[in-house]
PDB file of N, CA and C in Angstrom:
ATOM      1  N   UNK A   1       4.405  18.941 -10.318  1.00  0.00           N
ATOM      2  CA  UNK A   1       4.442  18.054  -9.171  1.00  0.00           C
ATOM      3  C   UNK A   1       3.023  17.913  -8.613  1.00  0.00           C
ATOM      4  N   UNK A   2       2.484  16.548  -8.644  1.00  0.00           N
ATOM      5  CA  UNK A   2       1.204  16.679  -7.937  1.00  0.00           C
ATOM      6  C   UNK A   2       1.397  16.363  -6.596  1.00  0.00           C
ATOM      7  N   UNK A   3       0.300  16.107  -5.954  1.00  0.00           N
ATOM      8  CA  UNK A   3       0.112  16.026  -4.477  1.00  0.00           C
ATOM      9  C   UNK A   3       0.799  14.942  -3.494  1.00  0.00           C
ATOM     10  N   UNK A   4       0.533  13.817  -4.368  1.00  0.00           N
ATOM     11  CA  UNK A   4       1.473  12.516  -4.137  1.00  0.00           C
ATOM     12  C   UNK A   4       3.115  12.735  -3.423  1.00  0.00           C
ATOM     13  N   UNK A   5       3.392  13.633  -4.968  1.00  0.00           N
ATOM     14  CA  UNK A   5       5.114  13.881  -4.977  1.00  0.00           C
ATOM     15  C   UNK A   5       5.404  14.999  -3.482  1.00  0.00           C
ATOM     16  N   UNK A   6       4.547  15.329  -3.964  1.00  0.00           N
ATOM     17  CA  UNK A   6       4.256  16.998  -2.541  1.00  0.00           C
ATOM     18  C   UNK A   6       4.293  15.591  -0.839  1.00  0.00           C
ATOM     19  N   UNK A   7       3.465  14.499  -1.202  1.00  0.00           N
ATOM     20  CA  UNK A   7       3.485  14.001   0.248  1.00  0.00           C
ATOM     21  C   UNK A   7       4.973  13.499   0.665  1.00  0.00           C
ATOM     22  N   UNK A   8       5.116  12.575  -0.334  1.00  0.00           N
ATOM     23  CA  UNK A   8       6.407  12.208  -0.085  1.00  0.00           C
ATOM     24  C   UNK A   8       7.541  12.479  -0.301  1.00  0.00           C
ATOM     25  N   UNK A   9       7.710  13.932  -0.695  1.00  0.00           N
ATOM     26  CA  UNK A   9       8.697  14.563  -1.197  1.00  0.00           C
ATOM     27  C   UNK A   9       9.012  15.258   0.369  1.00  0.00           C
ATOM     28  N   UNK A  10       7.998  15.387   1.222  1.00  0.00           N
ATOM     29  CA  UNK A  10       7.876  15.875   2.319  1.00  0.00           C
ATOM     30  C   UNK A  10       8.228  14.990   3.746  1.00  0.00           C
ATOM     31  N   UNK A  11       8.414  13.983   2.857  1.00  0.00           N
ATOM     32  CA  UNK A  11       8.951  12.696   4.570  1.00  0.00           C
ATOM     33  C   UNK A  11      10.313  12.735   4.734  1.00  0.00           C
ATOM     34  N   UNK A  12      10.613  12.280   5.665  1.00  0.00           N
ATOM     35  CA  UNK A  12      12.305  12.266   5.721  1.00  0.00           C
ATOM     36  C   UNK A  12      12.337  11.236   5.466  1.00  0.00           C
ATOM     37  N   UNK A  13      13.794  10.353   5.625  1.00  0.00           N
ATOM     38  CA  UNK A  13      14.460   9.336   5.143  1.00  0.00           C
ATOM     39  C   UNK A  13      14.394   8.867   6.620  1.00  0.00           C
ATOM     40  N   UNK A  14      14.372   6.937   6.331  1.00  0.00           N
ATOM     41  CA  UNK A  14      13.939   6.230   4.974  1.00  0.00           C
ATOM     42  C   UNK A  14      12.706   6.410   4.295  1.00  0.00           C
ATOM     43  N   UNK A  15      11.769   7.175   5.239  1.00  0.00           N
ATOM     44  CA  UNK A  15      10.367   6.871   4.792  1.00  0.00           C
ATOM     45  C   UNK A  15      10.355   7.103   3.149  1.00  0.00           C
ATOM     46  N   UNK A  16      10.815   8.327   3.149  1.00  0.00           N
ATOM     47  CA  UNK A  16      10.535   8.814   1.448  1.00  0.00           C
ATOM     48  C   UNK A  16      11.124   7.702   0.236  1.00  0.00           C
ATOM     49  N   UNK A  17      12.340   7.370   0.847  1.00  0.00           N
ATOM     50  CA  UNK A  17      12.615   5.827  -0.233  1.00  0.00           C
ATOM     51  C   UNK A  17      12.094   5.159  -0.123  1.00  0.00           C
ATOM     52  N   UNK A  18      11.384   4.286   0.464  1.00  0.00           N
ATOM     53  CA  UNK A  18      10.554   3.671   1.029  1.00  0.00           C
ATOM     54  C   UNK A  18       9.271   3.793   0.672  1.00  0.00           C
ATOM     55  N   UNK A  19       8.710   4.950   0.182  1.00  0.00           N
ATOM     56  CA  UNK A  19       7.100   5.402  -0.383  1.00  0.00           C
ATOM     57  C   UNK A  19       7.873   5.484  -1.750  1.00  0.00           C
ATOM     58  N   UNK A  20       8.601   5.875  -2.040  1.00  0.00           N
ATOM     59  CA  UNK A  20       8.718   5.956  -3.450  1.00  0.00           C
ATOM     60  C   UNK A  20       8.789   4.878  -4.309  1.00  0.00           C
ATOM     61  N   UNK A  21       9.717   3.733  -3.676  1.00  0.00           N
ATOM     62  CA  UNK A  21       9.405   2.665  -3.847  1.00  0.00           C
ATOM     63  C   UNK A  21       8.277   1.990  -3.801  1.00  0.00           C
ATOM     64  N   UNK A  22       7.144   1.704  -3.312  1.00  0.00           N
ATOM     65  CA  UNK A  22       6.205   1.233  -2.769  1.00  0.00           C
ATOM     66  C   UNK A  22       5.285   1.491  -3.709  1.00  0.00           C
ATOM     67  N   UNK A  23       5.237   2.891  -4.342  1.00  0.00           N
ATOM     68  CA  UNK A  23       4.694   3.293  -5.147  1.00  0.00           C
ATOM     69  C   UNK A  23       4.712   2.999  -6.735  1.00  0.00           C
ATOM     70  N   UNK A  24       6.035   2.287  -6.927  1.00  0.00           N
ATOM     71  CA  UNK A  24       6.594   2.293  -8.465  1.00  0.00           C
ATOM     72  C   UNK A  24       5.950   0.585  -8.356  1.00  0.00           C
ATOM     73  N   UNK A  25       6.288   0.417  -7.194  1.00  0.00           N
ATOM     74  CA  UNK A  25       5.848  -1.850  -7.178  1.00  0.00           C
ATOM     75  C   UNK A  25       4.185  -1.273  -7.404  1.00  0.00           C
ATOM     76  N   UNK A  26       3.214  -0.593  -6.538  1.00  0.00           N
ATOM     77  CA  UNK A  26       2.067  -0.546  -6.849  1.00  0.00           C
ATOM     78  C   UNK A  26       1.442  -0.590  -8.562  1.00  0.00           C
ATOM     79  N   UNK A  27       2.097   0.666  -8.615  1.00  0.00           N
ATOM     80  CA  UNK A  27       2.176   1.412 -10.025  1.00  0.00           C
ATOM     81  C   UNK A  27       2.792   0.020 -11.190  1.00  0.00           C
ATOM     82  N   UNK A  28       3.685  -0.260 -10.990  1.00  0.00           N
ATOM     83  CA  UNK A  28       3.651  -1.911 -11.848  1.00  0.00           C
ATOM     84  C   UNK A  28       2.894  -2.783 -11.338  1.00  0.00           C
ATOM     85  N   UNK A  29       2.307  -3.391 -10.469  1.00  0.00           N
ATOM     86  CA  UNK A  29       1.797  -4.336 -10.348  1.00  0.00           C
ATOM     87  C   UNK A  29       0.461  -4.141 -10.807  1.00  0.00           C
ATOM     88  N   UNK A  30      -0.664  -3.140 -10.753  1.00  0.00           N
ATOM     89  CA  UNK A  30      -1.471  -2.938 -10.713  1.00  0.00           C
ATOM     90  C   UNK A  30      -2.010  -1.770 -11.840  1.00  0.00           C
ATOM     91  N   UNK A  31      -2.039  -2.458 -13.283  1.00  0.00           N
ATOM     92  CA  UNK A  31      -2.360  -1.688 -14.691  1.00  0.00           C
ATOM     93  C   UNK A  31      -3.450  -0.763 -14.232  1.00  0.00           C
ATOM     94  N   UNK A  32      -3.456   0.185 -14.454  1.00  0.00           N
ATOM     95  CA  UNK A  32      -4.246   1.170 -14.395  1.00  0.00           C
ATOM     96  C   UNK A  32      -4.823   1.584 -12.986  1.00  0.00           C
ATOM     97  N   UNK A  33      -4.002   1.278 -12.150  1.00  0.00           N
ATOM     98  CA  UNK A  33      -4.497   1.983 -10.668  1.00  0.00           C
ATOM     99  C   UNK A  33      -3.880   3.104 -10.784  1.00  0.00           C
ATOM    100  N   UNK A  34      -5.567   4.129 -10.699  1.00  0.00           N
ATOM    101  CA  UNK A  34      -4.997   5.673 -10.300  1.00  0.00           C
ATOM    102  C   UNK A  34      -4.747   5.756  -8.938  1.00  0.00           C
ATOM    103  N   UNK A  35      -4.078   6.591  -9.018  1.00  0.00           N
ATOM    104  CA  UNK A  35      -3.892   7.244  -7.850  1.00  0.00           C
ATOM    105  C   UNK A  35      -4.342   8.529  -7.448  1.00  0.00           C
ATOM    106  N   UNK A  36      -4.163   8.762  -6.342  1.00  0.00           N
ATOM    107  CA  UNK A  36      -5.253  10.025  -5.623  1.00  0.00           C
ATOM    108  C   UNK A  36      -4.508  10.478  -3.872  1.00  0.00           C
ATOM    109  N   UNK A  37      -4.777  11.550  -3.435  1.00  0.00           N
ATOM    110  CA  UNK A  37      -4.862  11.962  -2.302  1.00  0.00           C
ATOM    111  C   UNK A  37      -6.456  11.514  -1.915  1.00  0.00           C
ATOM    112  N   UNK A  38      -6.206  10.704  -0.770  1.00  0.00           N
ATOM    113  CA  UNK A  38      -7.644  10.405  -0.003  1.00  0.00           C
ATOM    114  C   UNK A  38      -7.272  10.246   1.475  1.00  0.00           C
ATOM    115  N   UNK A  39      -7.996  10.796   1.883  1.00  0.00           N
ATOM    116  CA  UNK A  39      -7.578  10.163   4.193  1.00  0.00           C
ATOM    117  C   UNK A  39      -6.416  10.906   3.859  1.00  0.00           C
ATOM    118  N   UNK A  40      -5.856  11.837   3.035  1.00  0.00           N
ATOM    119  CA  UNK A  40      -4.826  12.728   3.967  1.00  0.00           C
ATOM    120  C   UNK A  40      -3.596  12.074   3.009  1.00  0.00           C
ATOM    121  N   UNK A  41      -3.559  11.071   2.530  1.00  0.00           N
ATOM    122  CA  UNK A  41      -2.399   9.689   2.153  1.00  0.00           C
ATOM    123  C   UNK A  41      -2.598   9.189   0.739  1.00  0.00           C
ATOM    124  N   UNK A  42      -1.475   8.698  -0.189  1.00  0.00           N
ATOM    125  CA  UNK A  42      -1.620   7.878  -0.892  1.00  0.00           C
ATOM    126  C   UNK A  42      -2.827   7.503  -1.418  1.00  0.00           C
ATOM    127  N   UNK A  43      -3.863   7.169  -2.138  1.00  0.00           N
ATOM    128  CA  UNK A  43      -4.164   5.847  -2.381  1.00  0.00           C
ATOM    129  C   UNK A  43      -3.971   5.191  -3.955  1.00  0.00           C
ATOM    130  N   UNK A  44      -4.186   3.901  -3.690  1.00  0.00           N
ATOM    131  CA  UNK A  44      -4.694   3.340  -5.032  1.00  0.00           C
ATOM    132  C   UNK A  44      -5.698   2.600  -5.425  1.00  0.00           C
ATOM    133  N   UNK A  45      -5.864   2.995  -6.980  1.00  0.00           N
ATOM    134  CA  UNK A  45      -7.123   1.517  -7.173  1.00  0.00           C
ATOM    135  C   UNK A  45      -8.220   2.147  -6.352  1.00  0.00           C
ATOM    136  N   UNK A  46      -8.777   3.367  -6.713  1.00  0.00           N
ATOM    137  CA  UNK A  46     -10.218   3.897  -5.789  1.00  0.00           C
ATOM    138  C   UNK A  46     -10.276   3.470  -4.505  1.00  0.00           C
ATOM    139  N   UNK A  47      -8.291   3.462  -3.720  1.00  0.00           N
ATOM    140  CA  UNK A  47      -8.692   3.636  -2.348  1.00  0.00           C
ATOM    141  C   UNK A  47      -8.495   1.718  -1.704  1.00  0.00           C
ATOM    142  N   UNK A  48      -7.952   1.175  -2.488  1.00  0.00           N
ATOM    143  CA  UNK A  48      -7.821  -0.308  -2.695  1.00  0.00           C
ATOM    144  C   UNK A  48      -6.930  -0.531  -1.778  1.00  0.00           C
ATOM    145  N   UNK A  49      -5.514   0.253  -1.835  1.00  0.00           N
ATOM    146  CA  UNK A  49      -4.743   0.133  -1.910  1.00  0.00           C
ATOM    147  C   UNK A  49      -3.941   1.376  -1.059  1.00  0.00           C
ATOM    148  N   UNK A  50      -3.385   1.931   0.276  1.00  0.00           N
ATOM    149  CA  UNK A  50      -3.163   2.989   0.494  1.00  0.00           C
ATOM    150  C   UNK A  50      -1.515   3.097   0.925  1.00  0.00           C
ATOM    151  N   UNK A  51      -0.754   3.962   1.548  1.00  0.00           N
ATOM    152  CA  UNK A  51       0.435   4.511   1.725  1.00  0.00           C
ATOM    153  C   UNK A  51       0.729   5.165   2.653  1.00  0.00           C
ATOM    154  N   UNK A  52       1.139   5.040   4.091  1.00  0.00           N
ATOM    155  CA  UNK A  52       1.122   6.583   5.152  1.00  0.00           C
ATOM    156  C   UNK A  52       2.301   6.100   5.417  1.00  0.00           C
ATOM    157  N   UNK A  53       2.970   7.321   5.899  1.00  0.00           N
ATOM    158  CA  UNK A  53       4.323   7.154   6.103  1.00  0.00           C
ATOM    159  C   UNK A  53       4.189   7.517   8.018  1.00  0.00           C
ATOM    160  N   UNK A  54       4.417   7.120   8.817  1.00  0.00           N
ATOM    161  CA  UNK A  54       4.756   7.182  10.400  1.00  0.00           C
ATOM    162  C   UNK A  54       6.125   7.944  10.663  1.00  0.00           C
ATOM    163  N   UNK A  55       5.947   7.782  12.114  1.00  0.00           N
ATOM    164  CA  UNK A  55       7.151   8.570  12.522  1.00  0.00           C
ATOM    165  C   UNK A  55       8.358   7.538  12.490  1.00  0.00           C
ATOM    166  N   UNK A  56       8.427   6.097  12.748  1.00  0.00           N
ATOM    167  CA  UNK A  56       9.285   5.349  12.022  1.00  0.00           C
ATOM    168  C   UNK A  56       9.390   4.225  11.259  1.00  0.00           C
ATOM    169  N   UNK A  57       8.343   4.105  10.135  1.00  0.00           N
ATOM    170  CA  UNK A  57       8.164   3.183   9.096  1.00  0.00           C
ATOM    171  C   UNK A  57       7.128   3.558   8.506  1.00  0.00           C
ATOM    172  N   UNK A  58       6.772   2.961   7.304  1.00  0.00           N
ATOM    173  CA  UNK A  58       5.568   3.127   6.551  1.00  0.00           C
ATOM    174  C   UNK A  58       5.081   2.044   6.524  1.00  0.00           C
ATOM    175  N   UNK A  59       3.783   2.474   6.210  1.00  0.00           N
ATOM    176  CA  UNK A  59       2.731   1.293   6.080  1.00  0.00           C
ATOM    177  C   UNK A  59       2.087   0.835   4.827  1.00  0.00           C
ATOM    178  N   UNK A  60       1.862  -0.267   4.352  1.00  0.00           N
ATOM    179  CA  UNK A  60       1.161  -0.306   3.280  1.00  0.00           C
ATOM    180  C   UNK A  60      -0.117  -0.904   3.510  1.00  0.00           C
ATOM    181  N   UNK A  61      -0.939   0.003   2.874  1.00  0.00           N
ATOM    182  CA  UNK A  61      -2.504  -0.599   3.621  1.00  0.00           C
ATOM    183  C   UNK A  61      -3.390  -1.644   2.032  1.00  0.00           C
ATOM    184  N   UNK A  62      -4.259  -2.523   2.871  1.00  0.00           N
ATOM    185  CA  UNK A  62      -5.102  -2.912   1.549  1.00  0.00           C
ATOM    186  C   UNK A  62      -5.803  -2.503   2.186  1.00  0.00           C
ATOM    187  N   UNK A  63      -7.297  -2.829   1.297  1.00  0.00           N
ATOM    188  CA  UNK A  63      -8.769  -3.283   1.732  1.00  0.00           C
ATOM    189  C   UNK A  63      -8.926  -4.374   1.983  1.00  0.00           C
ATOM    190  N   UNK A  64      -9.440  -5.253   3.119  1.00  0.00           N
ATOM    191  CA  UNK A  64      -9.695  -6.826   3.560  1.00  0.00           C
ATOM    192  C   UNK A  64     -10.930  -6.922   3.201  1.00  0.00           C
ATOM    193  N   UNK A  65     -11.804  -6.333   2.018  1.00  0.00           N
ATOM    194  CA  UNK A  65     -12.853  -6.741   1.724  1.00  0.00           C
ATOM    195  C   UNK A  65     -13.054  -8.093   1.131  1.00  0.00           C
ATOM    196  N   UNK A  66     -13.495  -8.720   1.580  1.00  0.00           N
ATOM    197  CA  UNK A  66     -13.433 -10.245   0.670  1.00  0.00           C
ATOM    198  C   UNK A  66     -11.980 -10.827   1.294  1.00  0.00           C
ATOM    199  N   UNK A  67     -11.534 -10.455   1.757  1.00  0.00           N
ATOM    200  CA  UNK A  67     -10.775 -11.607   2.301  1.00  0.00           C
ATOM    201  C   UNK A  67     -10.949 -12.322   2.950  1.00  0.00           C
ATOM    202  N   UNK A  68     -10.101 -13.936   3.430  1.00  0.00           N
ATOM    203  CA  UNK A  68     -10.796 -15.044   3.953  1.00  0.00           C
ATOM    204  C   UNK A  68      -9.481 -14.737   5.327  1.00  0.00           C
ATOM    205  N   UNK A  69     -10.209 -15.477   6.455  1.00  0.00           N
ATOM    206  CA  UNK A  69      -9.532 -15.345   7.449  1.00  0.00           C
ATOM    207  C   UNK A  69      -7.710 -15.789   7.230  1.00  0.00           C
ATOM    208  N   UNK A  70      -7.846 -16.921   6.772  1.00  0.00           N
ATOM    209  CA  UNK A  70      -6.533 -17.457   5.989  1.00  0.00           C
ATOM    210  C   UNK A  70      -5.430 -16.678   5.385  1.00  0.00           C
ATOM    211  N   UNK A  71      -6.424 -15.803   4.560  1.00  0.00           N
ATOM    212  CA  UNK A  71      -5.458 -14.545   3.767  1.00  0.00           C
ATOM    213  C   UNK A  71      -5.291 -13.294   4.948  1.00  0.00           C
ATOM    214  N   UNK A  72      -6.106 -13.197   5.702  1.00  0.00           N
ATOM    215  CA  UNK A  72      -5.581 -11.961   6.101  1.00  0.00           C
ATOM    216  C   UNK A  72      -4.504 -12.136   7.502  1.00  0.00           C
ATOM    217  N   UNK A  73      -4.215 -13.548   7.678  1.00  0.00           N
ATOM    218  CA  UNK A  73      -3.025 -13.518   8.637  1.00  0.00           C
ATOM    219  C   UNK A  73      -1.594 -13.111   7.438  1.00  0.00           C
ATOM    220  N   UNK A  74      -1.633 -13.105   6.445  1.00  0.00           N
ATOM    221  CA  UNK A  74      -0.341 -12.702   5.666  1.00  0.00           C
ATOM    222  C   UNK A  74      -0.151 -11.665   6.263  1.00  0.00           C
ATOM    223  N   UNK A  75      -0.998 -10.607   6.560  1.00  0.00           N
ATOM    224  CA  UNK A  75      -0.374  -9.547   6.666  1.00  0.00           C
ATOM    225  C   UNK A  75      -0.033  -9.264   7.994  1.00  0.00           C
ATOM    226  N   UNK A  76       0.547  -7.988   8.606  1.00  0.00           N
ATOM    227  CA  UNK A  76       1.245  -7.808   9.714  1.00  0.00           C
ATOM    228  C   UNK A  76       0.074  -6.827  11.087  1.00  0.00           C
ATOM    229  N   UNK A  77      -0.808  -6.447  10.100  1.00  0.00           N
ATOM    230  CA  UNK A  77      -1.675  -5.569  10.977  1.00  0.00           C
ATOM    231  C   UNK A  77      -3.129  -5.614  10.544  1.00  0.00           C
ATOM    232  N   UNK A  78      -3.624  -4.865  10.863  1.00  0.00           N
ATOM    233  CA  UNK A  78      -5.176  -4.289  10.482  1.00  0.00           C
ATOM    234  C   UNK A  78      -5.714  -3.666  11.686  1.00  0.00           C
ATOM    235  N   UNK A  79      -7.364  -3.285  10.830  1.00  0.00           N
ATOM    236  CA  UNK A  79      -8.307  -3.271  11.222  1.00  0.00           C
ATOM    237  C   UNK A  79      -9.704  -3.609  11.089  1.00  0.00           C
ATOM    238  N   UNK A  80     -10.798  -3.440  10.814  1.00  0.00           N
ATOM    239  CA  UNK A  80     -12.033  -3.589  10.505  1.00  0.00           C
ATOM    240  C   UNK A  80     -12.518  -3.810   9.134  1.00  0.00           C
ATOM    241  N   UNK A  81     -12.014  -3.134   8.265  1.00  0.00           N
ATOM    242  CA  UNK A  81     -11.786  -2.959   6.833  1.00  0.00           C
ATOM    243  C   UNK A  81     -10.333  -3.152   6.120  1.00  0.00           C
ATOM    244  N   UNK A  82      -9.469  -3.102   6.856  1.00  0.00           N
ATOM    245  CA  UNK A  82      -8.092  -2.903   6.175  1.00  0.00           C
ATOM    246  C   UNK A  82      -7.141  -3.770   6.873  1.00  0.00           C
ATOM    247  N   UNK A  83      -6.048  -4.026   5.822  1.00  0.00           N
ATOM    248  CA  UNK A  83      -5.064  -4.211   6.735  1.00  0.00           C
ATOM    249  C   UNK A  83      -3.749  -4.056   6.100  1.00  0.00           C
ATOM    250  N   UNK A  84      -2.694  -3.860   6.799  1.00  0.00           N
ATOM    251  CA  UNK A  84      -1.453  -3.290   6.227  1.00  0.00           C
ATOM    252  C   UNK A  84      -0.341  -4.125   6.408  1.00  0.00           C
ATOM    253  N   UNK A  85       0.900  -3.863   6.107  1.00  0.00           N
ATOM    254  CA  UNK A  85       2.004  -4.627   6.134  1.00  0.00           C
ATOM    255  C   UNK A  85       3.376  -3.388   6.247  1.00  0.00           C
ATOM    256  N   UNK A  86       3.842  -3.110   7.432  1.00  0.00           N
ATOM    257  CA  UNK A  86       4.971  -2.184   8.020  1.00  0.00           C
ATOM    258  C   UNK A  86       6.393  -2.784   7.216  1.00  0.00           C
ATOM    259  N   UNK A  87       6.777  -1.774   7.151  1.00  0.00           N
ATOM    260  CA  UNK A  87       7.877  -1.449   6.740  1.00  0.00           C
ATOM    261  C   UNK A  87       8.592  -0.614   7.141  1.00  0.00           C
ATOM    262  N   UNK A  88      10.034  -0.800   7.437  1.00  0.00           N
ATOM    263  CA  UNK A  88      10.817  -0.169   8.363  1.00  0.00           C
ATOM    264  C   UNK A  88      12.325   0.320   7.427  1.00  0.00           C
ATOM    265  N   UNK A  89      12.623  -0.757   6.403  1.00  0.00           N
ATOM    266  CA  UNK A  89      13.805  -0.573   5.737  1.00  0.00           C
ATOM    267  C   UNK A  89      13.359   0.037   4.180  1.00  0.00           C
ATOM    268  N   UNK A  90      14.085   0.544   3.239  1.00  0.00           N
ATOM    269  CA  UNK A  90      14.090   0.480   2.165  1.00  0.00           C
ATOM    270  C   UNK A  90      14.573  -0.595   0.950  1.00  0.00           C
ATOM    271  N   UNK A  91      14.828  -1.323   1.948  1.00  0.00           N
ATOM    272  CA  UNK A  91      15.133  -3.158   1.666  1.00  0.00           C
ATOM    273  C   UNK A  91      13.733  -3.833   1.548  1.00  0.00           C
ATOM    274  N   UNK A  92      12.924  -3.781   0.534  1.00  0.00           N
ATOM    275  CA  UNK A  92      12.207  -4.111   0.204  1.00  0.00           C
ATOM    276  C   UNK A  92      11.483  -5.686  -0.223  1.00  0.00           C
ATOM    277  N   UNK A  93      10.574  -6.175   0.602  1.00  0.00           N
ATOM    278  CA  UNK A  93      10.300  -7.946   0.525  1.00  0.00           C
ATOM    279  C   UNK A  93       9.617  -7.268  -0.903  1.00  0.00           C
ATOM    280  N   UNK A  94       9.811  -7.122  -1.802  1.00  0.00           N
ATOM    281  CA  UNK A  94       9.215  -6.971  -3.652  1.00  0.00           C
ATOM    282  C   UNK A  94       7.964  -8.287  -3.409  1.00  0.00           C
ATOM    283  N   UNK A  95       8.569  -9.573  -3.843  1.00  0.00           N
ATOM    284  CA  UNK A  95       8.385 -10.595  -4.364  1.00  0.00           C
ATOM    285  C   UNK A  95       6.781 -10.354  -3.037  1.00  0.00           C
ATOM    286  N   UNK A  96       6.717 -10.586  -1.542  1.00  0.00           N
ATOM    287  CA  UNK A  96       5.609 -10.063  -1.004  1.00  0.00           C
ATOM    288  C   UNK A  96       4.264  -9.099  -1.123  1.00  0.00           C
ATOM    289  N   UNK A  97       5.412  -7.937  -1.557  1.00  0.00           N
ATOM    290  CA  UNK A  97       4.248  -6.982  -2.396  1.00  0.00           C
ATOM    291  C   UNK A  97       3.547  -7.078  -3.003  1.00  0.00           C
ATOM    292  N   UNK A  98       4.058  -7.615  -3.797  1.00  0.00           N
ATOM    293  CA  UNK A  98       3.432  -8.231  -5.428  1.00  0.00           C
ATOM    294  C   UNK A  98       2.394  -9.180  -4.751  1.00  0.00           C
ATOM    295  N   UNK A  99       2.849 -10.290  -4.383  1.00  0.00           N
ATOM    296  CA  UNK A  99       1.713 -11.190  -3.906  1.00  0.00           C
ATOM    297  C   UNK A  99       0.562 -11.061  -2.785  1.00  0.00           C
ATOM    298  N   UNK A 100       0.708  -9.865  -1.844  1.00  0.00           N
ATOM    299  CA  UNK A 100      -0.578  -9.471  -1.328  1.00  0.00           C
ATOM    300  C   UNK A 100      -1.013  -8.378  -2.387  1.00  0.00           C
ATOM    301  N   UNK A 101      -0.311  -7.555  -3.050  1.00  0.00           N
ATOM    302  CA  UNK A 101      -1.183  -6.663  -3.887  1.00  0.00           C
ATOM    303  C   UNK A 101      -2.152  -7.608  -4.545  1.00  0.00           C
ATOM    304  N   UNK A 102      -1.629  -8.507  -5.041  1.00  0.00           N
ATOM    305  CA  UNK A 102      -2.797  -9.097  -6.268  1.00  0.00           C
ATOM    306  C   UNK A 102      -3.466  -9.719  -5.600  1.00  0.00           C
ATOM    307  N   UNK A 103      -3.281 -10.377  -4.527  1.00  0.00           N
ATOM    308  CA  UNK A 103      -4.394 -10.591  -3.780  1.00  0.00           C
ATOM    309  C   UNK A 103      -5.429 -10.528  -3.223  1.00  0.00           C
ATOM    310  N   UNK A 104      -5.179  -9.205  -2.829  1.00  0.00           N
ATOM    311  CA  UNK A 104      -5.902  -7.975  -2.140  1.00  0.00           C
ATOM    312  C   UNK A 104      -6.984  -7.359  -3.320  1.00  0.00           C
ATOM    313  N   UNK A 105      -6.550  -7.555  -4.694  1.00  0.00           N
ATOM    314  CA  UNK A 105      -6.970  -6.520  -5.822  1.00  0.00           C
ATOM    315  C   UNK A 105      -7.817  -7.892  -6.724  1.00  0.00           C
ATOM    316  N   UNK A 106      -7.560  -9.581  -6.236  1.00  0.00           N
ATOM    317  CA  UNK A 106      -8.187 -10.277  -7.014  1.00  0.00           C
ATOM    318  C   UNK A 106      -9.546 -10.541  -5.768  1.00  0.00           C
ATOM    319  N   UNK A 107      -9.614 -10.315  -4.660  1.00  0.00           N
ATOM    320  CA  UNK A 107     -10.875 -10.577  -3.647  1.00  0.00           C
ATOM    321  C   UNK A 107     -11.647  -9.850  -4.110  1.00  0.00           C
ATOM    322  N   UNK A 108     -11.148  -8.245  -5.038  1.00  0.00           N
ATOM    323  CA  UNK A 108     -12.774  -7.709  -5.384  1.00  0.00           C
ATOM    324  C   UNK A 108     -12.775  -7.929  -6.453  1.00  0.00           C
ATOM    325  N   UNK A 109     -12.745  -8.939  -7.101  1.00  0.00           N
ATOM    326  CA  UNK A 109     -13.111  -9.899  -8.398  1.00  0.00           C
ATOM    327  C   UNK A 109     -14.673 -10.249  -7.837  1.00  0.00           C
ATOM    328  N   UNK A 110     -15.191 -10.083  -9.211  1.00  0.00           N
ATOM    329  CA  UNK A 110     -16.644 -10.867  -8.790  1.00  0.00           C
ATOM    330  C   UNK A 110     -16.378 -12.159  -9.315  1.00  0.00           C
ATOM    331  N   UNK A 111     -16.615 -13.188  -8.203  1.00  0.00           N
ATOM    332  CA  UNK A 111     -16.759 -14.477  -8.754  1.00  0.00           C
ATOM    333  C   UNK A 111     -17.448 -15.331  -9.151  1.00  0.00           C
TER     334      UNK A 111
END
């Protein structure tokens, strides 16, 4: 069991369905994003891409590097560098995921 499984093996419900999930859409969407413990949490994609679970929902974080003002109202939050998209159910918007992940993961495309 690595550290990952250790985090979220450690949340209660829903969070833990909810990261586990989150993790398998990452993990498919995104060929060869490792993963890692970084900031305490999740990450992916050297940190691209992160995971914290709250006291009632989880969050899924990007990097807003290269994003255009346009793209980063998709999502539900941020900050300075990042921004995330809450989640509360284990009812999962998939088809969303998918489309800010690659989004998020095609801005650090060099163009």
């Amino acid at each position: 069991m690595n550290e990952i499984d250790v985090y979220i093996g450690r949340q209660p419900s829903p969070q833990k369905e909810i990261c586990r999930k989150l993790r398998k859409i990452v993990l498919d969407t995104i060929p060869g994003a490792n993963e890692e413990m970084k900031w305490g949490v999740p990450t992916f994609a050297r940190g691209l891409y992160y995971i914290v679970a709250l006291k009632d929902h989880v969050n899924l974080g990007f990097s807003s590097k290269n994003l255009s003002k346009k793209d980063m109202a998709l999502f539900d939050g941020g900050g300075k560098t990042t921004r995330h998209i809450q989640i509360d159910s284990p009812n999962l918007d998939r088809e969303r995921i998918v489309r800010l992940l690659r989004l998020a993961g095609a801005s650090r495309k060099p163009k």
